[in-house]
N, C-alpha and C. Protein backbone atom coordinates (compact mmCIF):
# COMPACT_ATOMS: atom_id res chain seq x y z
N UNK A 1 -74.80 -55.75 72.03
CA UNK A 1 -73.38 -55.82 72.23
C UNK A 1 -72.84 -57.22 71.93
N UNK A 2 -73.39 -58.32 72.78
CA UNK A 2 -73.13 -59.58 72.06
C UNK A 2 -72.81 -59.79 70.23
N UNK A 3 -73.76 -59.39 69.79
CA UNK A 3 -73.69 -59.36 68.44
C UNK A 3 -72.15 -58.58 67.92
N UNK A 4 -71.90 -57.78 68.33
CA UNK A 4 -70.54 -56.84 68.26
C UNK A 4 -69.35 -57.29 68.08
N UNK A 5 -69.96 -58.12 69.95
CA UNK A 5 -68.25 -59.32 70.10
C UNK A 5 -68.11 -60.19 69.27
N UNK A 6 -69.64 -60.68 68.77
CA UNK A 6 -69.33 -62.04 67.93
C UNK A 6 -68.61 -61.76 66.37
N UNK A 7 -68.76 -60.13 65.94
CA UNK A 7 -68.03 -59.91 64.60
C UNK A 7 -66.67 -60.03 65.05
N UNK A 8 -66.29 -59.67 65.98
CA UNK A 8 -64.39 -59.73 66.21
C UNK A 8 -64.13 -60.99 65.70
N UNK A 9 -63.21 -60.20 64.41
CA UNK A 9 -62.36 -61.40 64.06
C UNK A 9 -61.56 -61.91 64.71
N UNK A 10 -60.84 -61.63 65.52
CA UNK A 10 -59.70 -62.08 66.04
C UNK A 10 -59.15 -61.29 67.21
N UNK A 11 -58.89 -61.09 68.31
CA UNK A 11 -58.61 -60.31 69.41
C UNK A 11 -57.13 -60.58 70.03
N UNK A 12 -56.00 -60.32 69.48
CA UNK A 12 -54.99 -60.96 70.06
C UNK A 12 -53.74 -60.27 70.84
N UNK A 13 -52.77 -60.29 72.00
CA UNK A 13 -52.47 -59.92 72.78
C UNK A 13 -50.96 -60.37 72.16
N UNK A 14 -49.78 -59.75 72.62
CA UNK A 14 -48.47 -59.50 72.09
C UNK A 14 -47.49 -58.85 72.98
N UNK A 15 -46.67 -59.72 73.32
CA UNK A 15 -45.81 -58.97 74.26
C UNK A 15 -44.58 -59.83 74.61
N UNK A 16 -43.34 -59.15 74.61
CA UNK A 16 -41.87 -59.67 75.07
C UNK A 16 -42.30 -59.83 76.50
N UNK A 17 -40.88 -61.55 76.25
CA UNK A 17 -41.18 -61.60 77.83
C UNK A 17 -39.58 -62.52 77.54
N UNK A 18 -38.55 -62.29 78.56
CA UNK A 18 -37.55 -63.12 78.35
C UNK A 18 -36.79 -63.03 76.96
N UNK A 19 -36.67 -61.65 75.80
CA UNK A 19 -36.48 -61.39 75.11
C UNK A 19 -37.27 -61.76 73.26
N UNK A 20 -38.35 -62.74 73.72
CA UNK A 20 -38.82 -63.11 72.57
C UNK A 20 -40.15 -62.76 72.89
N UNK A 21 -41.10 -62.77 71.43
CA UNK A 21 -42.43 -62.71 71.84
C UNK A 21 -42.98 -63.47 71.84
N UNK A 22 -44.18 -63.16 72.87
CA UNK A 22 -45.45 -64.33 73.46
C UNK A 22 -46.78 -63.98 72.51
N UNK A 23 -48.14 -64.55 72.10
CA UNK A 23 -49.25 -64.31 71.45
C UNK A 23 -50.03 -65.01 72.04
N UNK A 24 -51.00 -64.72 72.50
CA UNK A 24 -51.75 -65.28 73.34
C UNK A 24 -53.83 -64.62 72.46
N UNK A 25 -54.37 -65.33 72.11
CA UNK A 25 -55.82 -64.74 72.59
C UNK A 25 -56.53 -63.70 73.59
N UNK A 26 -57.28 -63.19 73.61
CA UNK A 26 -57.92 -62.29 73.99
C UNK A 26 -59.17 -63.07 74.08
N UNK A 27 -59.79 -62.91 75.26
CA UNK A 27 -61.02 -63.43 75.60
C UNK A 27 -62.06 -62.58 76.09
N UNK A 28 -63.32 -63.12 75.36
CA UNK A 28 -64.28 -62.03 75.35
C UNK A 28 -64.84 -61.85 76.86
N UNK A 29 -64.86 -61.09 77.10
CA UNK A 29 -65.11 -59.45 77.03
C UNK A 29 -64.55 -58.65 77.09
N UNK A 30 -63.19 -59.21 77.31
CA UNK A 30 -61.99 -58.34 77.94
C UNK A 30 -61.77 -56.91 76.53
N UNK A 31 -62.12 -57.25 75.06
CA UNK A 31 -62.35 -56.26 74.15
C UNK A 31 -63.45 -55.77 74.00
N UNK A 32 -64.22 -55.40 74.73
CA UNK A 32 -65.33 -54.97 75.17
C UNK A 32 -65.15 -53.70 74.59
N UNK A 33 -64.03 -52.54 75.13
CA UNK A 33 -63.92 -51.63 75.63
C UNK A 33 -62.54 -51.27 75.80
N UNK A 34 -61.58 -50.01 75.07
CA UNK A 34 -60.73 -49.76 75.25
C UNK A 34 -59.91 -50.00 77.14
N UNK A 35 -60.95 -49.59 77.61
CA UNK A 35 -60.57 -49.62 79.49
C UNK A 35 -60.53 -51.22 79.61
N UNK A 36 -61.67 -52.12 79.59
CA UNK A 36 -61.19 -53.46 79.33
C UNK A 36 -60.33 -53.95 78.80
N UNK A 37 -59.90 -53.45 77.78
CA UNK A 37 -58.89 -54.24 76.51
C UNK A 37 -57.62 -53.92 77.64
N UNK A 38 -57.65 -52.57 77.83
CA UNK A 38 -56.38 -52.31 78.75
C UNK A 38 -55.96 -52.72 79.80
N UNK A 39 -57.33 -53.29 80.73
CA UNK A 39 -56.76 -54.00 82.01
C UNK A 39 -56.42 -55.24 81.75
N UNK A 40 -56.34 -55.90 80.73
CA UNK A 40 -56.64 -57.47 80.28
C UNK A 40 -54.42 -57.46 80.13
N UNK A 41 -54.70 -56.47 79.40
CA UNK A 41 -53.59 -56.00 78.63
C UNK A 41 -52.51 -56.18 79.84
N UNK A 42 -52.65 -54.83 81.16
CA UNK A 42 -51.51 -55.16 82.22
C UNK A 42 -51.56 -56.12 82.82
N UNK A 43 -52.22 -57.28 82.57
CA UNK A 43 -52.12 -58.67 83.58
C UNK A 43 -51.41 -59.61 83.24
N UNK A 44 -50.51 -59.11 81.70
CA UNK A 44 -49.45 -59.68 80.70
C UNK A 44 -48.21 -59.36 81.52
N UNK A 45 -47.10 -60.05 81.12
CA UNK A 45 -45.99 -60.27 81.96
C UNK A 45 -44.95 -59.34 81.49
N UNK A 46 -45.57 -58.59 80.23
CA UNK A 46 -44.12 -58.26 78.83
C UNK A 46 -43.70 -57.02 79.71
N UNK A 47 -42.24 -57.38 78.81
CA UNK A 47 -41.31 -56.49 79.31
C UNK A 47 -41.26 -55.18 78.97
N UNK A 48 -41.93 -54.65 77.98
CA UNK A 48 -42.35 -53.85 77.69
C UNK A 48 -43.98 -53.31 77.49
N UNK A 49 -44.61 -53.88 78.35
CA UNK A 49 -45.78 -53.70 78.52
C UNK A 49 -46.80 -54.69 77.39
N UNK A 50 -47.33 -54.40 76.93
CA UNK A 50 -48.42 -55.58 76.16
C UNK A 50 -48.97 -54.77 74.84
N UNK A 51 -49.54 -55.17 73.99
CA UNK A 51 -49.66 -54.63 72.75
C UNK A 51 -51.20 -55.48 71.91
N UNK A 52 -52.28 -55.05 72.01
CA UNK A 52 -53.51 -55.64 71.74
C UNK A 52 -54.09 -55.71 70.03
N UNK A 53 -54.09 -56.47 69.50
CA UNK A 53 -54.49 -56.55 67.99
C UNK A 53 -56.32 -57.12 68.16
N UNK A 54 -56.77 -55.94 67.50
CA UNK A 54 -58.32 -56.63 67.55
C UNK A 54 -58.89 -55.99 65.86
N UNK A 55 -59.30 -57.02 65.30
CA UNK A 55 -59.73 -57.08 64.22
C UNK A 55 -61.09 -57.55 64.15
N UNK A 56 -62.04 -56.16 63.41
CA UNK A 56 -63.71 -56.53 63.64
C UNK A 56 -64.47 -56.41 62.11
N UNK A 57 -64.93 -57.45 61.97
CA UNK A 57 -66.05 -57.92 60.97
C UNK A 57 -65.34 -57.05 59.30
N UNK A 58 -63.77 -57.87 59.23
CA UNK A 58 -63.15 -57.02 57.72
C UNK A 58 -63.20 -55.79 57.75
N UNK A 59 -63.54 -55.01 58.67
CA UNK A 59 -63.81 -53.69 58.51
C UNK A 59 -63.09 -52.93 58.89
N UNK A 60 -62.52 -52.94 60.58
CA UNK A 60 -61.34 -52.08 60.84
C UNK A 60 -60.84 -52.67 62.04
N UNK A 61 -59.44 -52.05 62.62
CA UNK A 61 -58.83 -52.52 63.60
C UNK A 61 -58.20 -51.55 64.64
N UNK A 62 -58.29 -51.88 65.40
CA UNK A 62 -58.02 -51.15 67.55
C UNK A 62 -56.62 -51.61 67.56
N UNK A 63 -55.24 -50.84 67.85
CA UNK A 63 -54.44 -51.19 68.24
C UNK A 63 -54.31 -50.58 69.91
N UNK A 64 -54.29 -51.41 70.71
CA UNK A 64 -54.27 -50.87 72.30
C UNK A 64 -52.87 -51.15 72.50
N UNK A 65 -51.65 -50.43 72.94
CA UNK A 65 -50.66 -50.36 73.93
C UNK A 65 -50.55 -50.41 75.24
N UNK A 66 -50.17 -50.87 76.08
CA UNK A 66 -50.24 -50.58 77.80
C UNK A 66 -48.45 -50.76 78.20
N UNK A 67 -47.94 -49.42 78.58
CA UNK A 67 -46.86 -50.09 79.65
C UNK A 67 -46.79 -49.22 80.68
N UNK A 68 -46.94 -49.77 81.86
CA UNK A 68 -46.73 -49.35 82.72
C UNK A 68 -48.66 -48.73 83.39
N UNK A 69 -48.68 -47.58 83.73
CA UNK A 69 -49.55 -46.77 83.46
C UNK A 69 -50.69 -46.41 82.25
N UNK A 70 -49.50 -46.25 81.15
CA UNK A 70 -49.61 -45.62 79.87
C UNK A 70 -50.58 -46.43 79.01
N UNK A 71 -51.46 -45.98 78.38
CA UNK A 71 -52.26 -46.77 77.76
C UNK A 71 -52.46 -45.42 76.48
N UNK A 72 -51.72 -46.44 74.95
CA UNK A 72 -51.81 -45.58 74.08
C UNK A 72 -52.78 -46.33 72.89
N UNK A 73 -53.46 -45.47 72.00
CA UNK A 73 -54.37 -46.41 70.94
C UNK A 73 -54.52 -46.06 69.75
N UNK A 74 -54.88 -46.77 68.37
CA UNK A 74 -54.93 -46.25 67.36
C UNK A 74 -56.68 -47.44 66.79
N UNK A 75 -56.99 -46.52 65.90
CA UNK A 75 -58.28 -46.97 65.81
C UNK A 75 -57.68 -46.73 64.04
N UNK A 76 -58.18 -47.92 63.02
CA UNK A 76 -57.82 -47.49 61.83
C UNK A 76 -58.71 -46.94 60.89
N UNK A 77 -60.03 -46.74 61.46
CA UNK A 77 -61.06 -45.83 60.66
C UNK A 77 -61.77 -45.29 61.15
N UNK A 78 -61.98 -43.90 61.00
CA UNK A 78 -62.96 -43.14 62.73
C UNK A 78 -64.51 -43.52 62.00
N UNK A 79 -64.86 -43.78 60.97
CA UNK A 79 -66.06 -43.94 60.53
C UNK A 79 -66.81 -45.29 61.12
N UNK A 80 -66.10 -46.42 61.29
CA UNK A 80 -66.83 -47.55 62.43
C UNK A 80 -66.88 -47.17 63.61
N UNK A 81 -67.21 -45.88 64.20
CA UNK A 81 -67.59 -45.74 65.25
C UNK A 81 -69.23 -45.09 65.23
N UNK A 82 -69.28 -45.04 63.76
CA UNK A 82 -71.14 -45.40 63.74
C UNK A 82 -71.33 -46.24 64.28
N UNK A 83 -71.08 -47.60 63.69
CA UNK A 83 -71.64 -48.76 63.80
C UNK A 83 -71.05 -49.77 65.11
N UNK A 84 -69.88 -49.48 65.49
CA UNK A 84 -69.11 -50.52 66.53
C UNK A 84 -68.63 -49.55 67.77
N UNK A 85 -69.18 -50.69 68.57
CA UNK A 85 -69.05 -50.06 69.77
C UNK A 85 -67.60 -49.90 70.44
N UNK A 86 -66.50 -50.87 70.20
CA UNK A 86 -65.15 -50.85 70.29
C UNK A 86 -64.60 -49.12 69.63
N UNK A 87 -64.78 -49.37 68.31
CA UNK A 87 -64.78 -48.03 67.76
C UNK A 87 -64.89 -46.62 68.13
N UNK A 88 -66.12 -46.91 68.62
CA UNK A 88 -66.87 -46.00 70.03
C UNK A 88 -65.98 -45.62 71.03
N UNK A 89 -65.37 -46.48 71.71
CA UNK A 89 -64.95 -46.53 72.70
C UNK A 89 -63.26 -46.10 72.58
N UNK A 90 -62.69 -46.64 71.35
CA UNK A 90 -61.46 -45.70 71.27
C UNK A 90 -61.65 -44.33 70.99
N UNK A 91 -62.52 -43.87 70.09
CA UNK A 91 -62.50 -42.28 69.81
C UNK A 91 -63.31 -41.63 71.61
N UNK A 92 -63.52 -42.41 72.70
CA UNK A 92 -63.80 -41.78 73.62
C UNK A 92 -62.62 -41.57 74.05
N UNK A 93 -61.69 -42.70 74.15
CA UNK A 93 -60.78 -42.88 75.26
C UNK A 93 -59.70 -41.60 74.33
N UNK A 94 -59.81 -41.42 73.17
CA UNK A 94 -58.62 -40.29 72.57
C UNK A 94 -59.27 -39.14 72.86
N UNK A 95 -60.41 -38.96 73.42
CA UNK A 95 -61.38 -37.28 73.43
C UNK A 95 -61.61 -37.10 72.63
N UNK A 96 -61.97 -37.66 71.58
CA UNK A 96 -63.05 -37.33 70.14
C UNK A 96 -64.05 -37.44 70.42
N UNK A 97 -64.71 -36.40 69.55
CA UNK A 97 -66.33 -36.03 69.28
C UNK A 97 -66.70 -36.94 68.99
N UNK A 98 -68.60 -37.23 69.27
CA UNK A 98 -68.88 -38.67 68.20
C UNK A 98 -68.73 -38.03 66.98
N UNK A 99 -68.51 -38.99 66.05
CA UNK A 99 -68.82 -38.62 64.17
C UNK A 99 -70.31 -38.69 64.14
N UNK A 100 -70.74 -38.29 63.41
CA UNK A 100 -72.51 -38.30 62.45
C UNK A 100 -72.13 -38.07 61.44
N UNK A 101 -73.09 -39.25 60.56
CA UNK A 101 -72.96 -39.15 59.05
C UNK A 101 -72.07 -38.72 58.14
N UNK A 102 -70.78 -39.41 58.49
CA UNK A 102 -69.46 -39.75 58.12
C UNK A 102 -69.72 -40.57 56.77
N UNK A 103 -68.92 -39.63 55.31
CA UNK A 103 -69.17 -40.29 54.32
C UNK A 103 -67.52 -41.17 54.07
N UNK A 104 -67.89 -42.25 52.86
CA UNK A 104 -67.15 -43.02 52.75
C UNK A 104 -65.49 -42.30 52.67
N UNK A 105 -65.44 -41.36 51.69
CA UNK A 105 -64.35 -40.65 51.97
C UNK A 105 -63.59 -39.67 53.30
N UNK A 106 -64.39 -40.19 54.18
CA UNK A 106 -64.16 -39.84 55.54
C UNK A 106 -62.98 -40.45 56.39
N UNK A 107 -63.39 -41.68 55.69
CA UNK A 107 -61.70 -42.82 56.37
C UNK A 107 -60.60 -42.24 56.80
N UNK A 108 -60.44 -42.44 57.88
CA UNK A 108 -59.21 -41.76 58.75
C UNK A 108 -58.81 -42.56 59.96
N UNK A 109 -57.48 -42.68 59.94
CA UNK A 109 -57.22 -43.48 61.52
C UNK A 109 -57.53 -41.93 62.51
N UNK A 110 -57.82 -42.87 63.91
CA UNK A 110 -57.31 -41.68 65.09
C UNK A 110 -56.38 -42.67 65.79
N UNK A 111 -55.95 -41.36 66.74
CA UNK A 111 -54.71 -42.09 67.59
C UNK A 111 -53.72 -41.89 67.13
N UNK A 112 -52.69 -42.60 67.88
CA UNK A 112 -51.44 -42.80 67.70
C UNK A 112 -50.49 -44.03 67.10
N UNK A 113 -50.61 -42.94 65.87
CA UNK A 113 -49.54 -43.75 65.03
C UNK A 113 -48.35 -43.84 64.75
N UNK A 114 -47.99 -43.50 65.77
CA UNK A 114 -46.33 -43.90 66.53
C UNK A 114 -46.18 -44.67 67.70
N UNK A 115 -47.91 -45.22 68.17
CA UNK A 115 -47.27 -46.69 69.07
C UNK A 115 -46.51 -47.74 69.19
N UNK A 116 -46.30 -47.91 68.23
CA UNK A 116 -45.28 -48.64 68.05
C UNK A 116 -43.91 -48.53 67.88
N UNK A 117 -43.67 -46.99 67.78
CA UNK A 117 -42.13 -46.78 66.77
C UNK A 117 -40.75 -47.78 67.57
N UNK A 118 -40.68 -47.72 68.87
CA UNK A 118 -40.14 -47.96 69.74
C UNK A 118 -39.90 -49.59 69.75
N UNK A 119 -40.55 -50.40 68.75
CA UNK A 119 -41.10 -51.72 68.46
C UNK A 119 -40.43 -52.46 67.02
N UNK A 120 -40.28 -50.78 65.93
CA UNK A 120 -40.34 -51.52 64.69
C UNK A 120 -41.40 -51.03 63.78
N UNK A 121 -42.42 -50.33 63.68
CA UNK A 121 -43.38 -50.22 63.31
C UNK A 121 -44.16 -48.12 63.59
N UNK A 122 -43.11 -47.80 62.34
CA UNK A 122 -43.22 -46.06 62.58
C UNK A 122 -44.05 -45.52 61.96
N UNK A 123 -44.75 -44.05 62.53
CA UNK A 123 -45.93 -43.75 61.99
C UNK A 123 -46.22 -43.45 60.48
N UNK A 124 -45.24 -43.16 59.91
CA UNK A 124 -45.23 -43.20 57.95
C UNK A 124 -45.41 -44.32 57.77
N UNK A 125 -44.76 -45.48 58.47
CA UNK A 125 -45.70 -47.04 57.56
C UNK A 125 -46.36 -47.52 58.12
N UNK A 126 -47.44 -46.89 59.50
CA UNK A 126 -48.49 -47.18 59.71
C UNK A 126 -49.33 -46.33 58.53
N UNK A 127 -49.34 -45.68 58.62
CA UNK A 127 -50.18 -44.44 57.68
C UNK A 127 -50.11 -45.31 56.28
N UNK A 128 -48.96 -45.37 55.71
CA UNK A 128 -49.27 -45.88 54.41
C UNK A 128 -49.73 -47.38 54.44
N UNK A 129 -49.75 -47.81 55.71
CA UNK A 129 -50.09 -49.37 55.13
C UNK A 129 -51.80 -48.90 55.54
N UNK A 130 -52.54 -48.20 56.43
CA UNK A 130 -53.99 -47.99 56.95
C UNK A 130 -54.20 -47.29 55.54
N UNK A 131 -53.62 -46.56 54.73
CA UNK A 131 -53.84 -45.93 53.50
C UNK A 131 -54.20 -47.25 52.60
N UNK A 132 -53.87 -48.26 52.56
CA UNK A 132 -53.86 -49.64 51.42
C UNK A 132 -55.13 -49.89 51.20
N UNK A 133 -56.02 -49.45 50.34
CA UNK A 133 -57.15 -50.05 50.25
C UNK A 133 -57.39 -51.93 50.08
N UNK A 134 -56.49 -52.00 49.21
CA UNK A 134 -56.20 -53.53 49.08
C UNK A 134 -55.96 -54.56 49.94
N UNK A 135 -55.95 -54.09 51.55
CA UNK A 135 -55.71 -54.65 52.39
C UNK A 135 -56.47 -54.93 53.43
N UNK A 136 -57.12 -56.10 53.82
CA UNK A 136 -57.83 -56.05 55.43
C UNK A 136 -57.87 -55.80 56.40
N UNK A 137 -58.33 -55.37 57.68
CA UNK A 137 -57.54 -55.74 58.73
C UNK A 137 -56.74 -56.65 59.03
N UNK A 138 -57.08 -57.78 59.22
CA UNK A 138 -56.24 -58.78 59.45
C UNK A 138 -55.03 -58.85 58.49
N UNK A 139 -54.87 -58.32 57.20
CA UNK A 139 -53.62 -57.98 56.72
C UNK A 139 -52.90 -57.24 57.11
N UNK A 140 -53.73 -56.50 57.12
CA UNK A 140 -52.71 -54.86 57.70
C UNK A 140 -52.19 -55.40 58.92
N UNK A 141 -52.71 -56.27 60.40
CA UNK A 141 -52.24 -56.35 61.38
C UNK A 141 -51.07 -57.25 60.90
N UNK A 142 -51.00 -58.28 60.26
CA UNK A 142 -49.97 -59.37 59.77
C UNK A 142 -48.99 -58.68 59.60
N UNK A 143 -48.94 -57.13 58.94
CA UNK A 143 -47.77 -56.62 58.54
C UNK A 143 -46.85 -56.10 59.78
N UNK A 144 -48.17 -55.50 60.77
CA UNK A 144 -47.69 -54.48 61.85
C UNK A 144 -46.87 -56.21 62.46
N UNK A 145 -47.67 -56.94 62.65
CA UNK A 145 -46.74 -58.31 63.40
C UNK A 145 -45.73 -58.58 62.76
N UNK A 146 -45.13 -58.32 61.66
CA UNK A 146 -43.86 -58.78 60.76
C UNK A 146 -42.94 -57.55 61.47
N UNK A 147 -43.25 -56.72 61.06
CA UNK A 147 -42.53 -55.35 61.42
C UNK A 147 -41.82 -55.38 62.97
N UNK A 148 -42.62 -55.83 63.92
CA UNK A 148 -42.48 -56.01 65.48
C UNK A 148 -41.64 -57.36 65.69
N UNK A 149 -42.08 -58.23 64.47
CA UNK A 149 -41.01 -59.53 64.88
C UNK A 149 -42.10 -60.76 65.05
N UNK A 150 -42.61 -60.87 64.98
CA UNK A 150 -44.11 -61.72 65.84
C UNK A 150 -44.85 -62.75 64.48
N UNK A 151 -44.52 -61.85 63.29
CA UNK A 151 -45.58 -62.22 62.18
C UNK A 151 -46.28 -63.47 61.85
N UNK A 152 -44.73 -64.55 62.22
CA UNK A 152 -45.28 -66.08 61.82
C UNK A 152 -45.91 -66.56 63.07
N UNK A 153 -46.11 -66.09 64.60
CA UNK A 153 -46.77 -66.51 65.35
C UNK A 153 -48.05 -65.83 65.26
N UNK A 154 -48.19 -64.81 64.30
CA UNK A 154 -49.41 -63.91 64.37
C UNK A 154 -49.99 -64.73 63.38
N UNK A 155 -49.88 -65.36 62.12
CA UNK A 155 -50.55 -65.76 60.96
C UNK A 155 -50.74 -67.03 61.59
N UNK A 156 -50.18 -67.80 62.51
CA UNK A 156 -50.71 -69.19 63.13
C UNK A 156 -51.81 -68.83 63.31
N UNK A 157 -51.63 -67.86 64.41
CA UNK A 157 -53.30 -67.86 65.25
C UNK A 157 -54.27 -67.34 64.43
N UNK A 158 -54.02 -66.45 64.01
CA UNK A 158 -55.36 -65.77 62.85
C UNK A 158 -55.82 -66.47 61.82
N UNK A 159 -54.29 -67.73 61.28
CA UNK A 159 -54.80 -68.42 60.13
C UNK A 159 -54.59 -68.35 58.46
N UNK A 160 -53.53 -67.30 59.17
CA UNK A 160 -53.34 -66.26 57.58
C UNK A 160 -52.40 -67.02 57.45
N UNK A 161 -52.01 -67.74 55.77
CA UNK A 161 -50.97 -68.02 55.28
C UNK A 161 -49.16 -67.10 55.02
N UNK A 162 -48.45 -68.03 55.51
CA UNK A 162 -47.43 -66.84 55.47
C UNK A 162 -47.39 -66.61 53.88
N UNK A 163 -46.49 -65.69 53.25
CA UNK A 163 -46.31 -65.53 52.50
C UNK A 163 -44.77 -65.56 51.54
């Protein structure tokens, strides 16, 4: 598992507070685990609950929601849940089957890809941007952070040049 955490690219936390947004890090272990990611998540102040960006080893990305109660998630490829245990752990928390021997044309988000709509960020241009082959995680999240408002505090921390 160590080995797991250490591929996370980047684990980062998002949330209005006082009408603007806050970005803060995510500290390991707290992305352990969809149920972790989520309690880490309500100990945020936002006014609309908290919003989790975790990006693992170029490969794929966990969007966790929390407000209130509610804890909603989108996973952007059900096929890293061979290999990653995060992965794992969102297709539990949605009631998915495990996958076995999931071929490359298998790529599929699960979840909900309308977590965000309410934000800026609706499920047709989640879909077509997780559709972008040309794109990383950490791109694809840059966009979902532009879309929400956040983008140039999101490319500080991650490192990504604006554009």
């Amino acid at each position: 598992m160590d080995d797991q955490l250490d591929s996370v690219d980047f684990a980062l936390a998002a949330y209005r507070d006082d009408g603007g947004w806050q970005v803060q890090d995510i500290a390991s272990p707290a992305y352990e685990s969809v149920e972790s990611l989520s309690a880490a998540l309500r100990r945020l102040p936002g006014d609309e609950g908290a919003v989790g960006l975790i990006a693992v080893d170029e490969d794929f990305f966990v969007i966790v929601r929390v407000d209130g109660p509610s804890t909603r998630v989108l996973l952007s490829d059900i096929t890293a849940a061979e290999e990653w245990d995060l992965a794992q752990s969102a297709l539990e928390f949605l009631g998915l089957p495990p996958f076995v021997d999931l071929e490359d044309d298998d790529v599929a988000p699960a979840g909900d890809l309308d977590l965000l709509a309410d934000l800026g960020m609706h499920a047709m241009d989640m879909g077509v941007l997780i559709d972008d082959d040309d794109l990383y995680p950490d791109e694809m999240l840059s966009e979902v952070a532009r879309a929400l408002g956040f983008g140039e505090l999101f490319d500080d921390l991650v490192g990504l040049t604006s554009a």
